[in-house]
Protein backbone atom coordinates (compact mmCIF):
# COMPACT_ATOMS: atom_id res chain seq x y z
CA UNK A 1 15.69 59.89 -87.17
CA UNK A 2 13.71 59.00 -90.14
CA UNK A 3 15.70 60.82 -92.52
CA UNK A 4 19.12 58.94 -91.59
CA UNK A 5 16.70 55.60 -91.35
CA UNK A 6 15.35 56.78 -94.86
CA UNK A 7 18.81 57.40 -96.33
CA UNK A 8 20.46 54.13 -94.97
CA UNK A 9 17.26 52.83 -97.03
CA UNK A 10 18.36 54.51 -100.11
CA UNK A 11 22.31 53.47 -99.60
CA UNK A 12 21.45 49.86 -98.59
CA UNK A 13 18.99 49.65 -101.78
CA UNK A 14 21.98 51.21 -104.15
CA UNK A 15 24.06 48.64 -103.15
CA UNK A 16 21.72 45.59 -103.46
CA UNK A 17 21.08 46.93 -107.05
CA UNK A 18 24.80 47.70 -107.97
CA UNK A 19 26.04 44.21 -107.72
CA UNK A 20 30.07 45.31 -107.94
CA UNK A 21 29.29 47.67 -105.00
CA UNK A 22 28.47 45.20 -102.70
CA UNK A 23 31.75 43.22 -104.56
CA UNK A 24 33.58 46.01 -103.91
CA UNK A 25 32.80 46.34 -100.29
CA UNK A 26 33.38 43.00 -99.88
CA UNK A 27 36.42 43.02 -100.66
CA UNK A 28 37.35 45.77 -98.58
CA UNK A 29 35.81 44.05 -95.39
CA UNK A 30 37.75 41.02 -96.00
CA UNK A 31 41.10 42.88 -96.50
CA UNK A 32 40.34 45.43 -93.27
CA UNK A 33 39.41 41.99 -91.28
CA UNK A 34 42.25 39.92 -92.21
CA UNK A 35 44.96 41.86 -92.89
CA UNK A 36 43.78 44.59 -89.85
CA UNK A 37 43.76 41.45 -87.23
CA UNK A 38 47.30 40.40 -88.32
CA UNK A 39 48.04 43.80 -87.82
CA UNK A 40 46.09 44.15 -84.52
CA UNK A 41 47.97 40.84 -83.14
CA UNK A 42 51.41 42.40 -84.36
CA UNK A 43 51.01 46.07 -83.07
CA UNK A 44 49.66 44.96 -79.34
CA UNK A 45 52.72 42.63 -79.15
CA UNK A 46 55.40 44.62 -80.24
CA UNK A 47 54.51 48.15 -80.69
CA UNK A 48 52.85 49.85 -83.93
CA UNK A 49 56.24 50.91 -85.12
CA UNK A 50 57.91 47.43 -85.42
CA UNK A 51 53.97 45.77 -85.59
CA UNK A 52 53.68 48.04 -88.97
CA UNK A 53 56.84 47.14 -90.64
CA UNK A 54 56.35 43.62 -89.88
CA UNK A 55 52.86 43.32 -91.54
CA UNK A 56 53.57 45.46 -94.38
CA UNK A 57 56.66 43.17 -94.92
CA UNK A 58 54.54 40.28 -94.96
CA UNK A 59 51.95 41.55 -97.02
CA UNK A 60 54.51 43.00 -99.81
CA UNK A 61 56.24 39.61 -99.35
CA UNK A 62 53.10 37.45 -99.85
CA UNK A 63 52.30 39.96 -103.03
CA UNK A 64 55.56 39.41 -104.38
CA UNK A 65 55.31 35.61 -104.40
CA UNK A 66 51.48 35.84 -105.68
CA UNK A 67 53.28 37.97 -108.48
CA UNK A 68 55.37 35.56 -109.76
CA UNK A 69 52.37 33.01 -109.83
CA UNK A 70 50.47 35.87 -111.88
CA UNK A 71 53.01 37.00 -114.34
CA UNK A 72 54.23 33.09 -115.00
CA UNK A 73 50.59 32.11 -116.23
CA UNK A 74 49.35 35.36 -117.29
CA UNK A 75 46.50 35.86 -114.72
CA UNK A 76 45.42 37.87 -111.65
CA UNK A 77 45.87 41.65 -112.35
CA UNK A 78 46.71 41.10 -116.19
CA UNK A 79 46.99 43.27 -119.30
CA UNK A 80 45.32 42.95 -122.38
CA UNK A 81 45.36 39.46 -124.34
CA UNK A 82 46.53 39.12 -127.72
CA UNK A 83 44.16 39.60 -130.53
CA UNK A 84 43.79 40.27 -134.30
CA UNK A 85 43.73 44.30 -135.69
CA UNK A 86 42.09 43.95 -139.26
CA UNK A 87 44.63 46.31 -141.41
CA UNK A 88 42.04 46.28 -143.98
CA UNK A 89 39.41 45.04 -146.13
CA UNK A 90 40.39 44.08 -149.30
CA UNK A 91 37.67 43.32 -151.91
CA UNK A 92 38.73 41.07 -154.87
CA UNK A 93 42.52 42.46 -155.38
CA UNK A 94 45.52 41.69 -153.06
CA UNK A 95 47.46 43.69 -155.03
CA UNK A 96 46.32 47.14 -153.95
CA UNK A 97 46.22 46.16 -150.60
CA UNK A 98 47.74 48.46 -147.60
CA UNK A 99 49.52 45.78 -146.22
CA UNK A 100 52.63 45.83 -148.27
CA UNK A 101 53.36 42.15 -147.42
CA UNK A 102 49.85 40.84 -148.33
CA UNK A 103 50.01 41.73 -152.22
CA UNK A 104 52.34 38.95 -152.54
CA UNK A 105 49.09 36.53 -152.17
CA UNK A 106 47.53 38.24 -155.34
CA UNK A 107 48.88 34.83 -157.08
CA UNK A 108 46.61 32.93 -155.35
CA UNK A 109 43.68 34.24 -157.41
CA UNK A 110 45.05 32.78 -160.70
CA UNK A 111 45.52 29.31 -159.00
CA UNK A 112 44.04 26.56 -161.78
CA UNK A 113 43.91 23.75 -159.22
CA UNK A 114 41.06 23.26 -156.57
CA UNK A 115 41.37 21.83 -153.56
CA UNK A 116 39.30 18.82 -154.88
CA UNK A 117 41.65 18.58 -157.44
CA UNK A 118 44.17 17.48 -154.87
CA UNK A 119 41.79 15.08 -153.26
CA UNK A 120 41.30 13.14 -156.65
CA UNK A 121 44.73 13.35 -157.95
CA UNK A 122 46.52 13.26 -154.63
CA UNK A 123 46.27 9.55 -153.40
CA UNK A 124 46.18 10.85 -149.78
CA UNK A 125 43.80 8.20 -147.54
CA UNK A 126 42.56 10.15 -145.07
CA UNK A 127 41.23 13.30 -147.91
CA UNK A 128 40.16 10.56 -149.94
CA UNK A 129 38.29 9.04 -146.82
CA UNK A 130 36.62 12.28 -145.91
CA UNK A 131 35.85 14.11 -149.24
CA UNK A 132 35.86 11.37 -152.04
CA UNK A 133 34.12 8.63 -150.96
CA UNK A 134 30.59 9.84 -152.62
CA UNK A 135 31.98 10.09 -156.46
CA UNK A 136 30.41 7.13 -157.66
CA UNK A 137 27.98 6.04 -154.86
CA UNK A 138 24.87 6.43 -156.97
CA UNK A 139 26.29 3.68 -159.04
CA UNK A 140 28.11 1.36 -156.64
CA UNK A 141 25.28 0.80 -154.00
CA UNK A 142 21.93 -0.15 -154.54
CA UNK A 143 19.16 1.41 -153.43
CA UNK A 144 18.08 -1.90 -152.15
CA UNK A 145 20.76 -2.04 -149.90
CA UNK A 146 20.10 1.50 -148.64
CA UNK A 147 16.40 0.29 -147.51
CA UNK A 148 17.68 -2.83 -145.83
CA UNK A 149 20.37 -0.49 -143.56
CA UNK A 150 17.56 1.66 -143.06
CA UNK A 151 15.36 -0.89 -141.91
CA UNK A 152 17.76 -2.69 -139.84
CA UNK A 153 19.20 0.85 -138.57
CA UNK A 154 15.30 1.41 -137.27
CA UNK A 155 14.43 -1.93 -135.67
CA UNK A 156 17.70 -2.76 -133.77
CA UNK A 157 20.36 0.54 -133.79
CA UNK A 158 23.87 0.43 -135.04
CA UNK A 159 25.71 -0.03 -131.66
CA UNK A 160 23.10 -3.47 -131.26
CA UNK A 161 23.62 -4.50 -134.34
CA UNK A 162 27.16 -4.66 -134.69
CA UNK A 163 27.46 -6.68 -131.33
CA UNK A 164 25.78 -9.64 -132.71
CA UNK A 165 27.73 -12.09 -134.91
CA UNK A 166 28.64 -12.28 -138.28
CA UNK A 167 25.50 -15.09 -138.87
CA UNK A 168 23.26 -13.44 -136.65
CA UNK A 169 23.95 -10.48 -139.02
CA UNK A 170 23.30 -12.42 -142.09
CA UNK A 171 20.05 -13.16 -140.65
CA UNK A 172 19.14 -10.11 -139.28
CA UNK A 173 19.53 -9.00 -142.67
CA UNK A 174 17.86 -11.84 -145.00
CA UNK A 175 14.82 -11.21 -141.96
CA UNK A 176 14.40 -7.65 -142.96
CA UNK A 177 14.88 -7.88 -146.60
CA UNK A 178 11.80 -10.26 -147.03
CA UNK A 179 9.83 -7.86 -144.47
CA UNK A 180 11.06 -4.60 -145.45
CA UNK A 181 11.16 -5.02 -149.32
CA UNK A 182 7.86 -7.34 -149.92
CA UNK A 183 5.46 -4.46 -147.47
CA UNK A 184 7.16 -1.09 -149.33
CA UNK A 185 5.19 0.51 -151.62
CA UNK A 186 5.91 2.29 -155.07
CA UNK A 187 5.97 5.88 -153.52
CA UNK A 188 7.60 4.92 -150.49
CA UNK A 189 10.23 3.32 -152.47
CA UNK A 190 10.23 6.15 -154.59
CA UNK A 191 10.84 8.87 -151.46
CA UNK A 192 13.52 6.71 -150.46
CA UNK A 193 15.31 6.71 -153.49
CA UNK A 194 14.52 11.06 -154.22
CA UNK A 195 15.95 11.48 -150.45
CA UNK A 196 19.65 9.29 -151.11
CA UNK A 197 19.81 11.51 -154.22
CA UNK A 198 19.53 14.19 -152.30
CA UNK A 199 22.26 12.81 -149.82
CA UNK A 200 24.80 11.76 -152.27
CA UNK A 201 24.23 15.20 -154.19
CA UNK A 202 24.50 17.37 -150.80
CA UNK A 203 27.80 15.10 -149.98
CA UNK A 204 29.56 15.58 -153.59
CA UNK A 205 28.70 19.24 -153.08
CA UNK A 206 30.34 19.39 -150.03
CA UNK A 207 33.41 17.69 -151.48
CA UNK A 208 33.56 19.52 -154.65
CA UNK A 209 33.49 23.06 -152.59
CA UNK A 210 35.92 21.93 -150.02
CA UNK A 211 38.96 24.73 -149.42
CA UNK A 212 42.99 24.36 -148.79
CA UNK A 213 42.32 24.92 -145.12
CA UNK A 214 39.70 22.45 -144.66
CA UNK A 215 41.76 20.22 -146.71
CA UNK A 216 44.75 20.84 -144.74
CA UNK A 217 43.00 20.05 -141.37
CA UNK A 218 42.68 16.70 -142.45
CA UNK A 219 45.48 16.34 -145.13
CA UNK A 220 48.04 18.81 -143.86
CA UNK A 221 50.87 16.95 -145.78
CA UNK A 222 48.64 17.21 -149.19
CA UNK A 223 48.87 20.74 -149.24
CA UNK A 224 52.23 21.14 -147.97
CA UNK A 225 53.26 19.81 -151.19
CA UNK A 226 50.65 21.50 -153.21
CA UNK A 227 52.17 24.83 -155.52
CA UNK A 228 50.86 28.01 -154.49
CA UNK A 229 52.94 29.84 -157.00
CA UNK A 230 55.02 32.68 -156.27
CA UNK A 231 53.44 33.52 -152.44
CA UNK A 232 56.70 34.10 -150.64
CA UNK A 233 56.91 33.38 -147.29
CA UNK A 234 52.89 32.80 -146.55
CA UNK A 235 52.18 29.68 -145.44
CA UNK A 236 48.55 27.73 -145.41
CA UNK A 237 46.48 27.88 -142.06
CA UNK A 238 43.79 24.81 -141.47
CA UNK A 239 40.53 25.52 -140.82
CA UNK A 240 41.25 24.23 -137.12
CA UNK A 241 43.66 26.81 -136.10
CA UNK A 242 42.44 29.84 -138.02
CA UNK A 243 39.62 30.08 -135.62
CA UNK A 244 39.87 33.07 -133.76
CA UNK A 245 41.41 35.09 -136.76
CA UNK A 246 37.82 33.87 -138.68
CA UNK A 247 35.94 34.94 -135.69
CA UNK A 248 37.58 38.18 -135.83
CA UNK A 249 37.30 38.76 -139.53
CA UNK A 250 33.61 37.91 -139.23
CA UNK A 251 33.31 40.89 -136.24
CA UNK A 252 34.90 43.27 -138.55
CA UNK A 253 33.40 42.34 -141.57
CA UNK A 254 29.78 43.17 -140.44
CA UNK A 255 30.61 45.91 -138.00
CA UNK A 256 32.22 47.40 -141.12
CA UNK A 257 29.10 46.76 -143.18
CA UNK A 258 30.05 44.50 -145.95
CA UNK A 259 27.69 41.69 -144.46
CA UNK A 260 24.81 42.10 -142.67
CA UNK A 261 25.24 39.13 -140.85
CA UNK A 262 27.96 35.54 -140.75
CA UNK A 263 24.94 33.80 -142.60
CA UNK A 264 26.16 35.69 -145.99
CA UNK A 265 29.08 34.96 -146.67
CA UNK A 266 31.60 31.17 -146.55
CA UNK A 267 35.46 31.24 -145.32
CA UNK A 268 37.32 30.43 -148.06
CA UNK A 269 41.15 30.02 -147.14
CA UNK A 270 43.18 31.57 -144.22
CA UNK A 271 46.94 32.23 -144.82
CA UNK A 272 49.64 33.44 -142.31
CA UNK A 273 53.10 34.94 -142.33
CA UNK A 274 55.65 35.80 -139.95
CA UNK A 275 55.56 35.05 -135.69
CA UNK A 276 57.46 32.76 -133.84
CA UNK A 277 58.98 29.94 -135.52
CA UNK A 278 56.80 26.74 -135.08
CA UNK A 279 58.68 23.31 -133.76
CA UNK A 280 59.47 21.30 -136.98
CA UNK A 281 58.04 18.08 -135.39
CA UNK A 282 56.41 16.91 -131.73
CA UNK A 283 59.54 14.84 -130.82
CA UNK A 284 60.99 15.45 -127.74
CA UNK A 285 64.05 17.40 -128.77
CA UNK A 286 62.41 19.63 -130.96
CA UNK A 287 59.73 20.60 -128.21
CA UNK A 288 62.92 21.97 -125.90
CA UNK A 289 65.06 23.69 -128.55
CA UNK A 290 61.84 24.93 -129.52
CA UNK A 291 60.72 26.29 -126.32
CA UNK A 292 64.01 27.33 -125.18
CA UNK A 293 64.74 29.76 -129.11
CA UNK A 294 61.32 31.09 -128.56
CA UNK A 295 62.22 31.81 -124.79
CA UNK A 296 65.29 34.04 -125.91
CA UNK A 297 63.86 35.14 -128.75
CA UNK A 298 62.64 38.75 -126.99
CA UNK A 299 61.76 40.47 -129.68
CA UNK A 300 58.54 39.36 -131.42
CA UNK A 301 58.76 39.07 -135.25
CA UNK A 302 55.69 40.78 -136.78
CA UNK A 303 52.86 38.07 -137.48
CA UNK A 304 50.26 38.71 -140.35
CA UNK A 305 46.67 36.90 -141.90
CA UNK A 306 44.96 36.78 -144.53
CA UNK A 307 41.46 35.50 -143.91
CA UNK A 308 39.22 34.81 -147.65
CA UNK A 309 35.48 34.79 -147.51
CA UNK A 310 33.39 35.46 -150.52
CA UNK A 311 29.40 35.86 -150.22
CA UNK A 312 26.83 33.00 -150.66
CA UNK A 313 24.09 32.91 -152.81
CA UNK A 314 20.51 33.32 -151.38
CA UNK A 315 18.77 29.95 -150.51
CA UNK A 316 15.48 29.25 -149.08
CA UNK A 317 15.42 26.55 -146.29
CA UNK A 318 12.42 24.22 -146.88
CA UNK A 319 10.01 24.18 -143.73
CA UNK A 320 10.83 21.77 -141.32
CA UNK A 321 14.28 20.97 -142.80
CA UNK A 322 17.72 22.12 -141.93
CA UNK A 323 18.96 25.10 -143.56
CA UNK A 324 20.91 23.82 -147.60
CA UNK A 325 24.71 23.90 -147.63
CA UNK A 326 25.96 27.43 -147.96
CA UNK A 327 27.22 28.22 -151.87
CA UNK A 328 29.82 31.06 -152.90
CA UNK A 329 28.40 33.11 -155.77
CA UNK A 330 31.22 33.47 -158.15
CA UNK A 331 29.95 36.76 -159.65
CA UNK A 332 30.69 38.41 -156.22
CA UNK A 333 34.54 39.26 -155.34
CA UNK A 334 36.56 37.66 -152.88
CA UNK A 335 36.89 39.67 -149.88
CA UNK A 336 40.47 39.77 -148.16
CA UNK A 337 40.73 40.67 -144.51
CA UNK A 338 44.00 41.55 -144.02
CA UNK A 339 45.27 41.45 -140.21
CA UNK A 340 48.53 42.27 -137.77
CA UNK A 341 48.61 39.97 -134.73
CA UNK A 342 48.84 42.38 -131.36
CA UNK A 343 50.60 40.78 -128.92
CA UNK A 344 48.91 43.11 -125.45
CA UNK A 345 50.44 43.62 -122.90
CA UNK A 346 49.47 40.58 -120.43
CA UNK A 347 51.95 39.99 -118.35
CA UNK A 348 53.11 43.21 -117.77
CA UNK A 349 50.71 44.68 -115.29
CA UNK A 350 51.89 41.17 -113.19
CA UNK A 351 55.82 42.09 -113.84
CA UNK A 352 54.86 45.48 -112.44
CA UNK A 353 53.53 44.08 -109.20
CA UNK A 354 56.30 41.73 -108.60
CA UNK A 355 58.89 43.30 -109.26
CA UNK A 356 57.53 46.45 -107.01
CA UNK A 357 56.46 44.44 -104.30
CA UNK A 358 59.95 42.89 -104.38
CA UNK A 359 61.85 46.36 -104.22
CA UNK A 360 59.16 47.41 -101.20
CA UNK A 361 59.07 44.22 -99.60
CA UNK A 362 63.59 44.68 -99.86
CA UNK A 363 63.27 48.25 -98.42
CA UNK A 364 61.39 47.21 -95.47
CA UNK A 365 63.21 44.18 -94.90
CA UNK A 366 66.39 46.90 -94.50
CA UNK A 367 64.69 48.87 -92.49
CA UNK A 368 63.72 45.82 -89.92
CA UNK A 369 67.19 45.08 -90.05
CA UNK A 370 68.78 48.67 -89.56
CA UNK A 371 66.19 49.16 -86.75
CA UNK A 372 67.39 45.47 -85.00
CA UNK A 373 70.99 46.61 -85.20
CA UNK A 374 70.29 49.90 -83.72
CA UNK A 375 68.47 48.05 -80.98
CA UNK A 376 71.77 45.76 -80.32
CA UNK A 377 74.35 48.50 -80.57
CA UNK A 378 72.02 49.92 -77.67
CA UNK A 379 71.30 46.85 -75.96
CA UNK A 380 75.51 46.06 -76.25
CA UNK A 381 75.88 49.64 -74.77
CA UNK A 382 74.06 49.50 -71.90
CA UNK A 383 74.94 45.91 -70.10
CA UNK A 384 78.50 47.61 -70.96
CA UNK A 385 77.97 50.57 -69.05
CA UNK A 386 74.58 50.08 -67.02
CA UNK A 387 74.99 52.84 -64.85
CA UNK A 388 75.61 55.57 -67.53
CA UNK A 389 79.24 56.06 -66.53
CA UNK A 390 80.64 56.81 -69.65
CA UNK A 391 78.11 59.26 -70.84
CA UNK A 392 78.54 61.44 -67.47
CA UNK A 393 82.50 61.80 -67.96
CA UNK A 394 81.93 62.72 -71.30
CA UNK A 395 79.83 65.70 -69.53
C-alpha cells in the first residue's frame, strides 16, 4: 500500500513539475469529457453503431469548418512562418558574392553622392525638416534665447505654456529673462553654452551620417528619384520595413562570429529584389487588382536582400550619460548579408486538416446515408409483406 501511495507521489510530483504534462492531460480530459458525453448521449439513444457514425460525423464536420478558419488566417495547427536564410556573408565586395543576383549591387560602392547630399540639394520638406534643420543653428539662435526656453521649459512645461496667450507669453518670457539672465553666473552660462554645442554637434552628426533607408522612411519619393547607377532590378528598402531582415542579419552576423555583439556594428542600407509585385498606389482600385494578381499568382517569384552594416568605432560612454551616437569606421569593410526569403509552409498543415476532415467527414456522411436507405428498403419490405409471405414461397 505504501509503495502504490509512494509511486502516485512520484507520478503526481512529475506532473506538477512538467508543466506540458499536466497541459497535455488536460487536454485529454476535456476531449474524453466532452466529446465521450456527446458520444454517451448518442450511443444510449440510438445504438453504438449509428451513435458512432453520428459523433464522428460531427466531430470531422466541426474539424472541417475549424479548418477553413485555420488555413484562411494561418493559425491553429500551422506550418512554419516565413523567414530570412542568409545565403552569405559578404565582406566589402558584392562582386564575388554567391548570390549570382547580388553582384549587380557592387555599383553601389562607387556611389559619389550621400544620402545628406540629397537632403541639401533635394528641396524635399519633410528630409529637410528632419535632418537639416541644425546646419546653421549655432549661428541663427542665440544662446540667450536657449536659456530663456530653458528657463521657461523648467518653471511652467511646454504643454502649460503654450495654452496661455500670445501676451501672456510675451510676459512669461520678458518675466524670466530679467530673472533668469540677471541671477546666472559666468560658469553656469558657460555649461549652458558647452552643452548646446554639444547638442547641435550630436544633431549635425546624426544628419551628416544618415543612410538611403533612413532617408527613404521619411523621404521615400527623394530616393526614388535618386541614381543608383547600374543596380538592375534592386530596389531601396526604408529603414521601417527592413526590420525583420536587420534582425535576422544581426542573428547571423554574431552567431557567425563577425561581431561579438549588435553594439559593434551600424545598418547601413537594406536593398531588395524580386517577390510579389507591390500595389502601385493605396487607391481603391489598385488595392483589388492588387490583391486579386497576387491571389492567382501561385507560384512565388524568388525574393532576395541585401542588408549593409559596417563596424563602429570604439567609444567610451561618459558616467552617468547616455551611451555617444554610434560611428562607422571607414577603414573597416562593409559587410553584405546576402539573403533568400523562405516562404514555410504555414498554411499547409491547416489545408491538410480540412481538406481530410472534409473527405472523412463525406465518407461517413455516405455511410449514414447507405445505412438509412438500407433501413427503408427494409422498413418498405416488411409493412409490404408483414407476415413473411413472400420469403416462404420463395422456400
Amino acid at each position: 500500500m505504501l509503495d502504490q501511495l509512494d509511486l502516485f507521489l512520484n507520478i503526481y510530483a512529475a506532473i506538477e513539475f512538467r508543466p506540458q504534462i499536466a497541459g497535455v492531460l488536460t487536454v485529454l480530459v476535456s476531449v474524453l469529457v466532452l466529446c465521450g458525453s456527446v458520444w454517451l448521449l448518442l450511443v444510449t439513444n440510438s445504438g453504438i453503431r449509428l451513435g458512432t457514425l453520428v459523433s464522428l460525423a460531427g466531430f470531422f464536420g466541426w474539424l472541417f469548418i475549424m479548418g477553413i478558419t485555420w488555413w484562411i488566417y494561418g493559425i491553429g495547427y500551422a506550418g512554419s512562418s516565413p523567414v530570412w536564410v542568409t545565403n552569405d556573408i559578404n565582406r566589402g565586395d558584392l562582386g564575388v558574392s554567391a548570390l549570382p543576383a547580388a553582384q549587380e549591387l557592387s555599383s553601389i560602392e562607387n556611389l559619389d553622392f550621400t544620402a545628406f547630399d540629397l537632403v541639401a540639394t533635394g528641396g524635399d520638406e519633410e528630409a529637410t525638416k528632419e535632418y537639416n534643420r541644425t546646419l546653421n543653428l549655432v549661428d541663427s539662435v542665440d544662446i540667450d534665447d536657449v536659456i530663456l526656453a530653458d528657463a521657461v521649459n523648467a518653471q511652467f512645461g511646454n504643454t502649460l505654456f503654450e495654452n496661455l496667450s500670445l501676451e501672456q507669453q510675451t510676459q512669461v518670457q520678458q518675466r524670466a529673462r530679467e530673472l533668469t539672465l540677471a541671477s546666472l553666473s559666468d560658469a553656469d552660462r558657460a555649461q549652458l553654452e558647452e552643452d548646446f554645442n554639444d547638442f547641435v554637434a550630436d544633431q549635425t552628426l546624426r544628419n551628416e551620417t544618415v543612410t538611403f533607408s533612413e532617408l527613404a522612411a521619411v523621404a521615400p519619393g527623394l530616393t526614388d528619384e535618386a541614381n543608383f547607377g547600374g543596380i538592375g532590378d534592386w530596389r531601396l528598402v526604408s529603414s521601417a520595413g527592413a526590420g525583420e531582415a536587420q534582425a535576422q542579419a544581426s542573428a547571423d552576423v554574431i552567431e557567425a562570429g563577425v561581431f561579438d555583439s549588435a553594439a559593434e556594428f551600424k545598418f547601413l542600407d537594406t536593398y531588395a529584389r524580386g517577390g510579389k509585385p507591390k500595389r502601385a498606389s493605396n487607391g481603391m482600385w489598385d488595392r483589388v487588382t492588387n490583391k486579386i494578381s497576387t491571389t492567382i499568382n501561385i507560384r512565388h517569384p524568388e525574393h532576395n536582400t541585401v542588408v549593409r552594416l559596417q563596424q563602429v568605432k570604439a567609444q567610451t560612454p561618459a558616467p552617468g550619460e547616455a551611451p555617444p551616437r554610434p560611428v562607422v569606421d571607414e577603414a573597416q569593410p562593409v559587410v553584405n548579408v546576402v539573403m533568400t526569403r523562405d516562404l514555410g509552409n504555414r498554411r499547409f498543415p491547416p489545408a491538410l486538416v480540412t481538406v481530410g476532415s472534409l473527405l472523412i467527414f463525406l465518407a461517413l456522411c455516405y455511410l449514414l446515408h447507405v445505412r438509412d436507405v438500407d433501413a427503408t428498403q427494409r422498413r418498405e419490405a416488411f409493412e409490404a409483406d408483414p407476415k413473411g409471405e413472400a420469403a416462404k414461397a420463395s422456400v
